[in-house]
PDB file of N, CA and C in Angstrom:
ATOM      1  N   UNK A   1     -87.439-154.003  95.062  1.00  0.00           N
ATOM      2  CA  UNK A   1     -86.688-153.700  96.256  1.00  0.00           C
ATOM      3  C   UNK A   1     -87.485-154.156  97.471  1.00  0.00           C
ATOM      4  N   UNK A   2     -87.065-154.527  98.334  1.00  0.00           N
ATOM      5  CA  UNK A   2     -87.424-155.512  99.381  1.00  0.00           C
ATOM      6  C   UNK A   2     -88.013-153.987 100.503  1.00  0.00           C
ATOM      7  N   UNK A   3     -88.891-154.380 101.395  1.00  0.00           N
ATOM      8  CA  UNK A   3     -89.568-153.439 102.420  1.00  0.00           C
ATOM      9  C   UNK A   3     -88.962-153.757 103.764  1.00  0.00           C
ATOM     10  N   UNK A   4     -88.705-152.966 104.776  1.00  0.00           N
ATOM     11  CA  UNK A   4     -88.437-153.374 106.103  1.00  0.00           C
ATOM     12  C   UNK A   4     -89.386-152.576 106.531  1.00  0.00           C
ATOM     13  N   UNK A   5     -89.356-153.214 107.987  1.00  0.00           N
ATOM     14  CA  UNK A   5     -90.673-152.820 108.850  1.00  0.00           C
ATOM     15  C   UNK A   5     -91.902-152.934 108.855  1.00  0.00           C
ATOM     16  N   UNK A   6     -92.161-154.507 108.100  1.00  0.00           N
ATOM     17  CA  UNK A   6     -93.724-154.697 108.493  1.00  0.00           C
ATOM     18  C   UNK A   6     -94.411-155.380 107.219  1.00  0.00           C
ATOM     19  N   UNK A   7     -95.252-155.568 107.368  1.00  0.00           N
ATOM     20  CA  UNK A   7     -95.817-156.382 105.819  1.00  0.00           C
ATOM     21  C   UNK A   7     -96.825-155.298 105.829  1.00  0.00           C
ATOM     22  N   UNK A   8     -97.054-155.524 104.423  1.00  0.00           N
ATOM     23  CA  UNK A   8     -98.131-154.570 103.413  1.00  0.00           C
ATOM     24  C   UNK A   8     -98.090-153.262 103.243  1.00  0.00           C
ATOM     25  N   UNK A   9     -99.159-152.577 103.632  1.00  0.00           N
ATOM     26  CA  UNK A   9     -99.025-150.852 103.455  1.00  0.00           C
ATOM     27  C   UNK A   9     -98.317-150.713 105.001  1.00  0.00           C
ATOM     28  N   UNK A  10     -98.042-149.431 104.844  1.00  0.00           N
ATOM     29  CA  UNK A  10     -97.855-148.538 106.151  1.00  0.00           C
ATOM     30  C   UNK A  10     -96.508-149.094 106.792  1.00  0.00           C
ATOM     31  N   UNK A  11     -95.749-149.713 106.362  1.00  0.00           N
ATOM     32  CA  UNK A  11     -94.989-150.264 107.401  1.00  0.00           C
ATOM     33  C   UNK A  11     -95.423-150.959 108.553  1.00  0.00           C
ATOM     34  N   UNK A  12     -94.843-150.633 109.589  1.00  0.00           N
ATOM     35  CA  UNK A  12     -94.675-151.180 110.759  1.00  0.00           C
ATOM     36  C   UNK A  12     -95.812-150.399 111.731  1.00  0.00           C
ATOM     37  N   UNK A  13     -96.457-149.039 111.567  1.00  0.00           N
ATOM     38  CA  UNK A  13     -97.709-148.030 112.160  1.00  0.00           C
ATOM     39  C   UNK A  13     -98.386-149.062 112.741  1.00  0.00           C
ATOM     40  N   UNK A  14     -98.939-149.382 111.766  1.00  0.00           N
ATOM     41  CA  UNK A  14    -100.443-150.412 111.895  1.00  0.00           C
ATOM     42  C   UNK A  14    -100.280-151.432 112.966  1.00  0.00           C
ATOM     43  N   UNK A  15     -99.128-152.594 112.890  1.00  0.00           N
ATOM     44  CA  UNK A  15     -98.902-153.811 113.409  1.00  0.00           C
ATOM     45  C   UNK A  15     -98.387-153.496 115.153  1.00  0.00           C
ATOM     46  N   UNK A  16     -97.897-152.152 115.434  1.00  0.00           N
ATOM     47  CA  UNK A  16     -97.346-151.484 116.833  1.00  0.00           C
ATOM     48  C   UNK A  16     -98.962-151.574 117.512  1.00  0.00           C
ATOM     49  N   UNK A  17     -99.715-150.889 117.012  1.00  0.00           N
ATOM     50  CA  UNK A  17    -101.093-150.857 117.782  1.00  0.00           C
ATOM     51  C   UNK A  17    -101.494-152.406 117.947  1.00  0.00           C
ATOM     52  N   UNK A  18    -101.458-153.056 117.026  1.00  0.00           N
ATOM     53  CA  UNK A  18    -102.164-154.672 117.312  1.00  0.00           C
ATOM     54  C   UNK A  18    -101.622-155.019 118.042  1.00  0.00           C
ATOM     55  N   UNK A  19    -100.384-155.182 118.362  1.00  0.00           N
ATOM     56  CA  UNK A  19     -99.584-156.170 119.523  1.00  0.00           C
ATOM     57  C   UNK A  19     -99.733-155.313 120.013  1.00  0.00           C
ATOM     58  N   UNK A  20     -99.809-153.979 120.655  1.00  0.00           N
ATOM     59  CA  UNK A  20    -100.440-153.006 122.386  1.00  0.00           C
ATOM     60  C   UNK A  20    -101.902-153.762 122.175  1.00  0.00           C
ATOM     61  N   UNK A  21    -103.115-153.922 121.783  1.00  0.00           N
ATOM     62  CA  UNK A  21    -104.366-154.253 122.085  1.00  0.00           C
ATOM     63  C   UNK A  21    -104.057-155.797 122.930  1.00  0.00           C
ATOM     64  N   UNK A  22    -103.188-156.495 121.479  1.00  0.00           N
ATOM     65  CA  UNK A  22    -102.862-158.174 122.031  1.00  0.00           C
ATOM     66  C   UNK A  22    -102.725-157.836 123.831  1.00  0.00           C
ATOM     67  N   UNK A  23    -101.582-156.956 123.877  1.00  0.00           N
ATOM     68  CA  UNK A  23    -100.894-157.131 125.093  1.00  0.00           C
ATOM     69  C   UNK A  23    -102.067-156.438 126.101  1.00  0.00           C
ATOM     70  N   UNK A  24    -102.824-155.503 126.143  1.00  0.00           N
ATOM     71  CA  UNK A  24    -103.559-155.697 126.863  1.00  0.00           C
ATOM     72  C   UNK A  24    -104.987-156.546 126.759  1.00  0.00           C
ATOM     73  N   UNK A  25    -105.216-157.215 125.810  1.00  0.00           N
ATOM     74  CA  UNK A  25    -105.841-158.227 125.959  1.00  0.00           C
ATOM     75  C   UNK A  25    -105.526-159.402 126.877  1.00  0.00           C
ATOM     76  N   UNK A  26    -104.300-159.912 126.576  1.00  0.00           N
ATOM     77  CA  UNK A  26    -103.895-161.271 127.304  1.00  0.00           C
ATOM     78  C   UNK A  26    -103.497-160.721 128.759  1.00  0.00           C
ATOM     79  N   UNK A  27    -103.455-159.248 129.549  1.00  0.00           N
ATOM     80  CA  UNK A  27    -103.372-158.801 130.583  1.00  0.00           C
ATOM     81  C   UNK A  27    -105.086-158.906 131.416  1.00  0.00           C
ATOM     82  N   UNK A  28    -105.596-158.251 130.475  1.00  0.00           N
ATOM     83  CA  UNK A  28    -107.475-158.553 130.742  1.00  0.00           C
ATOM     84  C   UNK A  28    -107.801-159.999 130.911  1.00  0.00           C
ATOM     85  N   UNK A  29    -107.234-161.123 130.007  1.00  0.00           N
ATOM     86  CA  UNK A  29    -107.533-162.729 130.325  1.00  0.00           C
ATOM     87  C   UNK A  29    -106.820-162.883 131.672  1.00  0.00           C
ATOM     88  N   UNK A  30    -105.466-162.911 132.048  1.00  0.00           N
ATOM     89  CA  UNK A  30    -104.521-162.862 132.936  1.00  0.00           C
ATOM     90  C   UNK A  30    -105.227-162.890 134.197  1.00  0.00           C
ATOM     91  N   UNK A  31    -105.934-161.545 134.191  1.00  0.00           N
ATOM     92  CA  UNK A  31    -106.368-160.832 135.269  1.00  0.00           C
ATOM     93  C   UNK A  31    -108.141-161.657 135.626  1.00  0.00           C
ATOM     94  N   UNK A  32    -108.843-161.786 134.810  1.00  0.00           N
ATOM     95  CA  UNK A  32    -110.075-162.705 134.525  1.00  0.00           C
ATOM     96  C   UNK A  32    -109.619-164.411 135.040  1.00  0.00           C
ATOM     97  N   UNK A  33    -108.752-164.563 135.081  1.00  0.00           N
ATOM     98  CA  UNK A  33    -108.543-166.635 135.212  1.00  0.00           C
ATOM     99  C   UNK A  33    -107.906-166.302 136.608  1.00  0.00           C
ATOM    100  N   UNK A  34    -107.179-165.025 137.273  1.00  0.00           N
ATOM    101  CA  UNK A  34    -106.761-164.541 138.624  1.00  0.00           C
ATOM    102  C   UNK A  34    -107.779-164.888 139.115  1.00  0.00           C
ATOM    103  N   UNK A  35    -108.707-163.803 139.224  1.00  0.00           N
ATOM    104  CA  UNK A  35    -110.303-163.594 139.775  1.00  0.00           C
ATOM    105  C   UNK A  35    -111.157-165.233 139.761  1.00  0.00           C
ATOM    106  N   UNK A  36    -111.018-165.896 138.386  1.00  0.00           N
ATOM    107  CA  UNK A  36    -111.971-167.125 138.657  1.00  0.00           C
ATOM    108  C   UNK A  36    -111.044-168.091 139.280  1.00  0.00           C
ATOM    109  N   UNK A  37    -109.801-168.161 139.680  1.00  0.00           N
ATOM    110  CA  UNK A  37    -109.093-169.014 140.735  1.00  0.00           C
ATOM    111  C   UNK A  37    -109.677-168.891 141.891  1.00  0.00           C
ATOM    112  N   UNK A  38    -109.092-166.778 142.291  1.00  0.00           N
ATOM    113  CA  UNK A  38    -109.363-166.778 143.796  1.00  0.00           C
ATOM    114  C   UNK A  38    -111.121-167.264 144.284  1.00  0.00           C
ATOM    115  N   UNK A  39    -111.776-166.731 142.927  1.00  0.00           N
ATOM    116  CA  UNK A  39    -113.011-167.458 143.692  1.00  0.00           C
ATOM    117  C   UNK A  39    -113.713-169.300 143.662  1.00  0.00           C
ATOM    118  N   UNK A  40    -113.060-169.908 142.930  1.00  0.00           N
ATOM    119  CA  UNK A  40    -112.664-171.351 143.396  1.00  0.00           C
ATOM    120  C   UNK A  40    -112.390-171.448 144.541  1.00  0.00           C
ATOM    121  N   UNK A  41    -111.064-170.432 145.097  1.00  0.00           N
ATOM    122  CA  UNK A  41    -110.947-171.111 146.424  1.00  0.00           C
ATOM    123  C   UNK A  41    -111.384-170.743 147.173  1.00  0.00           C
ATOM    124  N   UNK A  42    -112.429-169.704 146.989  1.00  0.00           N
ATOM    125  CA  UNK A  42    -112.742-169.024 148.216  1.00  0.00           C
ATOM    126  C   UNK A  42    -114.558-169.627 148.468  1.00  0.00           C
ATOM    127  N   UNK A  43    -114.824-170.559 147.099  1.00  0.00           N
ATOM    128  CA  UNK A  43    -115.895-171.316 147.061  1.00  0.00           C
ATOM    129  C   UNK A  43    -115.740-172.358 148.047  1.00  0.00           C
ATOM    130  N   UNK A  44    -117.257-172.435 148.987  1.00  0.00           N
ATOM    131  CA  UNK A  44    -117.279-173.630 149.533  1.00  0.00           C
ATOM    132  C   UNK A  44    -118.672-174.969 149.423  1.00  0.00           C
ATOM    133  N   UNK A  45    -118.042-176.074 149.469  1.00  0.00           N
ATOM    134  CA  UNK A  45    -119.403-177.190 148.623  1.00  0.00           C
ATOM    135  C   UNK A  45    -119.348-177.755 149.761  1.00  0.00           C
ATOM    136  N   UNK A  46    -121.203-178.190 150.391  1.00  0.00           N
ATOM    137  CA  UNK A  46    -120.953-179.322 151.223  1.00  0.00           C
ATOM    138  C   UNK A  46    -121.896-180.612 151.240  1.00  0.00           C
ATOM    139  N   UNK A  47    -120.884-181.818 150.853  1.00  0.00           N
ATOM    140  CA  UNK A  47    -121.777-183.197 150.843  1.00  0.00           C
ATOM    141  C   UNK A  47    -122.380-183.592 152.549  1.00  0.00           C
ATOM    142  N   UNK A  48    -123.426-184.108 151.950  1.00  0.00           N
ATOM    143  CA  UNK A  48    -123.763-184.692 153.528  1.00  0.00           C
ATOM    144  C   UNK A  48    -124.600-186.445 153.358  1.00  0.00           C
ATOM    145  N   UNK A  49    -123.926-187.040 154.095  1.00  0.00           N
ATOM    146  CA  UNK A  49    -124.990-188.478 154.054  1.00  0.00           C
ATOM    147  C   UNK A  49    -125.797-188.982 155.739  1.00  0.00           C
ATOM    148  N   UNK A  50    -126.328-189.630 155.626  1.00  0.00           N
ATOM    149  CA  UNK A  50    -126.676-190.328 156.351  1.00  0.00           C
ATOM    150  C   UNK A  50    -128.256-188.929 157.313  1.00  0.00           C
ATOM    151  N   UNK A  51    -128.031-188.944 155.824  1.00  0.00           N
ATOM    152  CA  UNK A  51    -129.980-187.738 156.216  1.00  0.00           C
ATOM    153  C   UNK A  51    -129.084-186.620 157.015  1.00  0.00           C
ATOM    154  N   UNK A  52    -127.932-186.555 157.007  1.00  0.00           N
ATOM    155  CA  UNK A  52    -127.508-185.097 157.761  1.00  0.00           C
ATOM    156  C   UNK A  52    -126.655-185.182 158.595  1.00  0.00           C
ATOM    157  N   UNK A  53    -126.331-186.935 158.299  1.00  0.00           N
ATOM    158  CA  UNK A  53    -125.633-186.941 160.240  1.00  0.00           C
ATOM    159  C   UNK A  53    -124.351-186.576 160.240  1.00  0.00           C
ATOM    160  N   UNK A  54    -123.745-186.674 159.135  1.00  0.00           N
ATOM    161  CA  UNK A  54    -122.114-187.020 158.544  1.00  0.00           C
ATOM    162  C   UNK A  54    -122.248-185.320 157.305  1.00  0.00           C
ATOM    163  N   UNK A  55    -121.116-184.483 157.509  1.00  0.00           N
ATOM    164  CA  UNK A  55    -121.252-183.201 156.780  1.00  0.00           C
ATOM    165  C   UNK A  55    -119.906-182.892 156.245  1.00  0.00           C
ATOM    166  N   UNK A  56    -119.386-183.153 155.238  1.00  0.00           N
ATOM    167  CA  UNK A  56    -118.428-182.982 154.481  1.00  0.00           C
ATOM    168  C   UNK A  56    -117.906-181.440 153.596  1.00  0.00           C
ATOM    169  N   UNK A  57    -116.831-180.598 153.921  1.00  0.00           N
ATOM    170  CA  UNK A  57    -117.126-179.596 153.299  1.00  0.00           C
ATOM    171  C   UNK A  57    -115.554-179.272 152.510  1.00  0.00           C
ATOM    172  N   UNK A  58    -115.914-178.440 151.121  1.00  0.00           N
ATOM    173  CA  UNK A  58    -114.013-178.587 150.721  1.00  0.00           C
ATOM    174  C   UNK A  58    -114.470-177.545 149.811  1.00  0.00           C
ATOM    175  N   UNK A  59    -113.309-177.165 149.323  1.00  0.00           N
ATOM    176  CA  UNK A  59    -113.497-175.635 148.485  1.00  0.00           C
ATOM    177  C   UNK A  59    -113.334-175.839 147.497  1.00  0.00           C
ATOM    178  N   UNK A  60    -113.552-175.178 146.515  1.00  0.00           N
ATOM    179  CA  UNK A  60    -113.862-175.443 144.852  1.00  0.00           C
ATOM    180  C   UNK A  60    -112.188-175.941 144.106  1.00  0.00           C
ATOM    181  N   UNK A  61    -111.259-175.866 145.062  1.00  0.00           N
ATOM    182  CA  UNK A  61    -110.270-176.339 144.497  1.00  0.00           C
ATOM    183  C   UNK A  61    -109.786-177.496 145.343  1.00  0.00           C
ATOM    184  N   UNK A  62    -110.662-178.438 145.738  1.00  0.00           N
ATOM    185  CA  UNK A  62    -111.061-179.196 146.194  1.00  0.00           C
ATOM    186  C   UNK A  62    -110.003-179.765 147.273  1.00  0.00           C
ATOM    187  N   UNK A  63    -110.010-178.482 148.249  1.00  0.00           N
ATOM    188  CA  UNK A  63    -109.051-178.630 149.663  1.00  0.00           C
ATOM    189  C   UNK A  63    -110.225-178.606 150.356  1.00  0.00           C
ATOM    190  N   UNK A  64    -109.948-180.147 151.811  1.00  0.00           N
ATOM    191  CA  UNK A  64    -110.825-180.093 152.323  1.00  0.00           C
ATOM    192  C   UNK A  64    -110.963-179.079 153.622  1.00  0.00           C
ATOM    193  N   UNK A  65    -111.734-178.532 153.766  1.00  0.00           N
ATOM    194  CA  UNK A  65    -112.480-177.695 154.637  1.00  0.00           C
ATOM    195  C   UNK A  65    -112.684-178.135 156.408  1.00  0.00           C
ATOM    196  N   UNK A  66    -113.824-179.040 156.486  1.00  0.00           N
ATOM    197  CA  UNK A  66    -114.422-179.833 157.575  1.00  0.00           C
ATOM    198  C   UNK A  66    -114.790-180.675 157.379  1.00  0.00           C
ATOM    199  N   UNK A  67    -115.193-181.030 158.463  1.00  0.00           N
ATOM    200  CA  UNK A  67    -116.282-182.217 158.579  1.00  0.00           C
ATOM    201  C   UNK A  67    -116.882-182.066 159.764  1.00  0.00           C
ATOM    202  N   UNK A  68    -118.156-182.339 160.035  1.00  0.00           N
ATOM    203  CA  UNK A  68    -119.230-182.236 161.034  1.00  0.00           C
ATOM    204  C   UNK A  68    -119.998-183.282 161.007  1.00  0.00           C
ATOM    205  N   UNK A  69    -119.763-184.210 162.831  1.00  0.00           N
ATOM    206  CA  UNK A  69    -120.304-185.313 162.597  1.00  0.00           C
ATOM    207  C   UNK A  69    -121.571-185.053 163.542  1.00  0.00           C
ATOM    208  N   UNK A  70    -122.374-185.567 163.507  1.00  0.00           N
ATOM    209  CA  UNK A  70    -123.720-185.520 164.241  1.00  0.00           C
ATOM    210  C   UNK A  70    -123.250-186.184 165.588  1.00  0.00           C
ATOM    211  N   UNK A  71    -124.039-186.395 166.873  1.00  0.00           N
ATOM    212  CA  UNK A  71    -123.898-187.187 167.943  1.00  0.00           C
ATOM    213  C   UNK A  71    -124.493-188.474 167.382  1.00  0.00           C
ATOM    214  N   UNK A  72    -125.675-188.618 167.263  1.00  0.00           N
ATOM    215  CA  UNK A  72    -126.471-189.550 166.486  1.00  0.00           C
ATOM    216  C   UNK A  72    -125.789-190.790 165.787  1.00  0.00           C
ATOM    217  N   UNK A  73    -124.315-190.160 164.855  1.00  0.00           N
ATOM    218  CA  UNK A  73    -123.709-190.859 163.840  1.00  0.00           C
ATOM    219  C   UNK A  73    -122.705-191.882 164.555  1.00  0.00           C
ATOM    220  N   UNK A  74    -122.127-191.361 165.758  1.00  0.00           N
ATOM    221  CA  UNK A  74    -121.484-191.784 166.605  1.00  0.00           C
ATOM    222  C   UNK A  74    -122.334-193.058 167.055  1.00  0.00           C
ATOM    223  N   UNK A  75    -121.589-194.566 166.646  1.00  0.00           N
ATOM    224  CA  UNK A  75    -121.928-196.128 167.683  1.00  0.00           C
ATOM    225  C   UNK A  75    -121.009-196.531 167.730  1.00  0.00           C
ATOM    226  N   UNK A  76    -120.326-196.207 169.066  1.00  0.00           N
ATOM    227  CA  UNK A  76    -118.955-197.303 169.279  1.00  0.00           C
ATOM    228  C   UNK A  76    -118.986-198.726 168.148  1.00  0.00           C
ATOM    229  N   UNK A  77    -120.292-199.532 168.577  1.00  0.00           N
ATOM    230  CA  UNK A  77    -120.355-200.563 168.167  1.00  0.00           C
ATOM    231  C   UNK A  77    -120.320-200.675 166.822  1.00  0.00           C
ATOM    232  N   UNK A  78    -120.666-199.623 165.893  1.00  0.00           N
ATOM    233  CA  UNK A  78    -120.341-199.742 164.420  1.00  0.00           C
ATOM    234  C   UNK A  78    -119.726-198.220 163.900  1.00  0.00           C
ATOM    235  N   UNK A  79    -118.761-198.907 163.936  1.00  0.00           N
ATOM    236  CA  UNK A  79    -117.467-197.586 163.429  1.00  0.00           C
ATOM    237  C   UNK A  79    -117.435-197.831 162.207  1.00  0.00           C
ATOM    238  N   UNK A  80    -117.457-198.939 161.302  1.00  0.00           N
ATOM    239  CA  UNK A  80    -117.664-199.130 159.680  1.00  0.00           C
ATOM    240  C   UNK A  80    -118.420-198.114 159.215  1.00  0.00           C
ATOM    241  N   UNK A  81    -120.175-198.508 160.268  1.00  0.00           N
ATOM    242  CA  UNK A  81    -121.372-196.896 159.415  1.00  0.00           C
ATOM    243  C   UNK A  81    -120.618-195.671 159.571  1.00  0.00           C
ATOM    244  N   UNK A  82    -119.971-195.525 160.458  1.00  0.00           N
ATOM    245  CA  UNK A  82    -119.661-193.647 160.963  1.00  0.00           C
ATOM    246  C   UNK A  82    -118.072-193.614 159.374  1.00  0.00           C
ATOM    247  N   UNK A  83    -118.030-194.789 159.246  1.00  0.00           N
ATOM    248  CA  UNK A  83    -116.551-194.636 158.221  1.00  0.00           C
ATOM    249  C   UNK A  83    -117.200-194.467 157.201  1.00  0.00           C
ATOM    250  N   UNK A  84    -118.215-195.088 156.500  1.00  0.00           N
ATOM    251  CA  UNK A  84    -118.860-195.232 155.624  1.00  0.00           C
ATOM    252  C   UNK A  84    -119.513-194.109 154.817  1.00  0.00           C
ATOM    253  N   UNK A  85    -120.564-192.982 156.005  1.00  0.00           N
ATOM    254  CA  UNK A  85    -121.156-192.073 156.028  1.00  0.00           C
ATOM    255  C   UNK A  85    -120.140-190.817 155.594  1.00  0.00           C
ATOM    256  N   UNK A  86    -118.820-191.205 156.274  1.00  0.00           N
ATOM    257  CA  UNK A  86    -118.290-189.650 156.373  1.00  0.00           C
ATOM    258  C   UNK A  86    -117.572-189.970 154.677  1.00  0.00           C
ATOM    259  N   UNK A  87    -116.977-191.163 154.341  1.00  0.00           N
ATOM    260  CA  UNK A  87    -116.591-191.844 152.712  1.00  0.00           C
ATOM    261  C   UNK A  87    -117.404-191.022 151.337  1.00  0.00           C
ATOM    262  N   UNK A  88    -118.859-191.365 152.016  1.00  0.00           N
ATOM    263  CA  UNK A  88    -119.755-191.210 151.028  1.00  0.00           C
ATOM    264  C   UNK A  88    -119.998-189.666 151.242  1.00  0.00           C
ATOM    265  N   UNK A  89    -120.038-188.771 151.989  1.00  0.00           N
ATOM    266  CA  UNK A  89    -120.303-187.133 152.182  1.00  0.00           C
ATOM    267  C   UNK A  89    -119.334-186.637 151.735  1.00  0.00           C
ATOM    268  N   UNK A  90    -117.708-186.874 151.471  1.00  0.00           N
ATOM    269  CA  UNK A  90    -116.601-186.375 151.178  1.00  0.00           C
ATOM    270  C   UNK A  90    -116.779-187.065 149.742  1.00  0.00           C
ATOM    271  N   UNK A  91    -117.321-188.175 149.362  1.00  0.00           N
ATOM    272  CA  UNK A  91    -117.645-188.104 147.761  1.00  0.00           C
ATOM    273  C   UNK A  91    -118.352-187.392 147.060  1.00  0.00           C
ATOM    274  N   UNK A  92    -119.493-186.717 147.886  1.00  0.00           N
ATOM    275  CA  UNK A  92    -120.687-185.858 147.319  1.00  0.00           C
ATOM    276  C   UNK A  92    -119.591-184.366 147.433  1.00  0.00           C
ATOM    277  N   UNK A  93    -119.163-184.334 148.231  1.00  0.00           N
ATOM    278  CA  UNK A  93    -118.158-183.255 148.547  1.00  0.00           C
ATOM    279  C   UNK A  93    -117.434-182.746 147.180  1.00  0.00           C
ATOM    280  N   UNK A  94    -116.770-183.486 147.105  1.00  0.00           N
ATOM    281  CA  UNK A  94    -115.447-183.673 145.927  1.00  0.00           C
ATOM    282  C   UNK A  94    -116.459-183.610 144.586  1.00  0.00           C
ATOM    283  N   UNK A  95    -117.493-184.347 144.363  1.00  0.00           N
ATOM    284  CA  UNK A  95    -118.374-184.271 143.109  1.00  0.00           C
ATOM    285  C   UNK A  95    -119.098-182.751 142.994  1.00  0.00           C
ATOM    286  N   UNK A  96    -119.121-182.687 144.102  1.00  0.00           N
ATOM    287  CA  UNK A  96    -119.957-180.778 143.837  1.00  0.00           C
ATOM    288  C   UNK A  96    -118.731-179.860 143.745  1.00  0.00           C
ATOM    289  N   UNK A  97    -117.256-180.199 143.768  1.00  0.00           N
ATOM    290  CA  UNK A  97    -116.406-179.066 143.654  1.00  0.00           C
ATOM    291  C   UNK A  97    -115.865-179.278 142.348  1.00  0.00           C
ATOM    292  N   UNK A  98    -116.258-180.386 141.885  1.00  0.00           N
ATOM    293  CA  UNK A  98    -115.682-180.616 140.373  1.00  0.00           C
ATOM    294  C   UNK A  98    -116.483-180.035 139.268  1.00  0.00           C
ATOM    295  N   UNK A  99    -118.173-180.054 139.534  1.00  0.00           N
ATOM    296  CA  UNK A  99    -119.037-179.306 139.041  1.00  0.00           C
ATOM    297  C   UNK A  99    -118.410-177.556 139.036  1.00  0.00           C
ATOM    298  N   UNK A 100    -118.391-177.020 140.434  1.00  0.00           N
ATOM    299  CA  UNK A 100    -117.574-175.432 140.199  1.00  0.00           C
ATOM    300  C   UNK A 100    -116.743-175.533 139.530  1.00  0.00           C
ATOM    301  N   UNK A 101    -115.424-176.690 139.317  1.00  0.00           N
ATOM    302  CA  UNK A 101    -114.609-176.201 138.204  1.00  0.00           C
ATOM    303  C   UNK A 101    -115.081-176.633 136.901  1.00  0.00           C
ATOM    304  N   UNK A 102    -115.935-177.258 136.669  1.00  0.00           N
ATOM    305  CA  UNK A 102    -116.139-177.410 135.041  1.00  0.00           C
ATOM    306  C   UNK A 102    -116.729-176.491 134.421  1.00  0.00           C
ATOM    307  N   UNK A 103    -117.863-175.589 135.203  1.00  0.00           N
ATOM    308  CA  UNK A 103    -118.278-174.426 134.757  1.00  0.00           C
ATOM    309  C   UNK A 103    -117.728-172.934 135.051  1.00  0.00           C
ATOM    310  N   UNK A 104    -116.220-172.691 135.635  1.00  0.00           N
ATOM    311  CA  UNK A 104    -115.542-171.749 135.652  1.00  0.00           C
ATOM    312  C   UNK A 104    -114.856-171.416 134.773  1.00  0.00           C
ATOM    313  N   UNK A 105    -114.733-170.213 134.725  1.00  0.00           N
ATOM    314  CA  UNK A 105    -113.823-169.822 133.104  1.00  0.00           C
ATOM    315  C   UNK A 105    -112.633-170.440 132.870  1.00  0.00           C
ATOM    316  N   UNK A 106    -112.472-170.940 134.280  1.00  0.00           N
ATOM    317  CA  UNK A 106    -110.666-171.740 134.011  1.00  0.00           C
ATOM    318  C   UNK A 106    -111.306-173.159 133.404  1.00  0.00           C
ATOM    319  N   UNK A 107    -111.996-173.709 133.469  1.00  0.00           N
ATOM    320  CA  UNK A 107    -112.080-175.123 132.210  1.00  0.00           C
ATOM    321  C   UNK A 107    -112.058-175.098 130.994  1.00  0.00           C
ATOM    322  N   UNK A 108    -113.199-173.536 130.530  1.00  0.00           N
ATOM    323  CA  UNK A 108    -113.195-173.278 129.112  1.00  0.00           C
ATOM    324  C   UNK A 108    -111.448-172.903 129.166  1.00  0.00           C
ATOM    325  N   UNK A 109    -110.625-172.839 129.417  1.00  0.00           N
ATOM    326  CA  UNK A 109    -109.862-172.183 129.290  1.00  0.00           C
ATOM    327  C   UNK A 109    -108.119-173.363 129.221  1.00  0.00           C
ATOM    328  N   UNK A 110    -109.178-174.921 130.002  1.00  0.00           N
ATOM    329  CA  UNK A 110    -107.932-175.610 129.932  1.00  0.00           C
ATOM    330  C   UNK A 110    -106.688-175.083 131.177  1.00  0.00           C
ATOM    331  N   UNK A 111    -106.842-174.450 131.555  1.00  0.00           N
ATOM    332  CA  UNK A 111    -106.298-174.540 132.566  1.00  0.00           C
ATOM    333  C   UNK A 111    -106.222-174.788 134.199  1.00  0.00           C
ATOM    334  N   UNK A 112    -107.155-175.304 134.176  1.00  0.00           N
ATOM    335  CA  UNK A 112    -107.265-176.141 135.855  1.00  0.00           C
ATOM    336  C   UNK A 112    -107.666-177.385 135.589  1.00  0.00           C
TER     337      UNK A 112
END
């Protein structure tokens, strides 16, 4: 004769508690990948080139922030260096916010 309510002993007892633990388990992950988002974004990285002159800044979910240019960086006559400097600080920028997400629980996790 065939069983309803559950495989093996006990019926269905046993398997009610596992899916309540499941369910507050995947509420505890839920709540854990919340927390390592908001603090992605509330992380801030900043590249800088040209020994300091050019200051690039963006948040771990790699929205940019600022930028802070020196007086120094400023030559009418070569606007290429001042393009160049601020290029290369927003690359160091973007490379240090990719580092925060590879070691946040959201990578092990595949989801960011």
């Amino acid at each position: 004769m065939a069983r309803f309510g559950g495989y093996g002993r006990g019926g269905g007892g046993g398997g009610g508690m596992n899916m309540q633990q499941m369910m507050q388990q995947a509420q505890k992950l839920q709540a854990q990948m919340a927390q390592a988002k908001e603090e992605l974004e509330n992380a801030r990285v900043t590249g800088t080139s040209g020994g300091g002159a050019v200051a690039v800044t963006v948040s771990g979910t790699k929205r940019f922030i600022s930028i802070e240019i020196k007086p120094e960086a400023v030559d009418p006559e070569d606007v290429e260096m001042l393009e160049d400097l601020i290029t290369a600080a927003a690359n160091e920028a973007y490379v240090k916010a990719e580092e925060l997400v590879q070691n946040s629980p959201l990578a092990q996790l595949g989801t960011f």
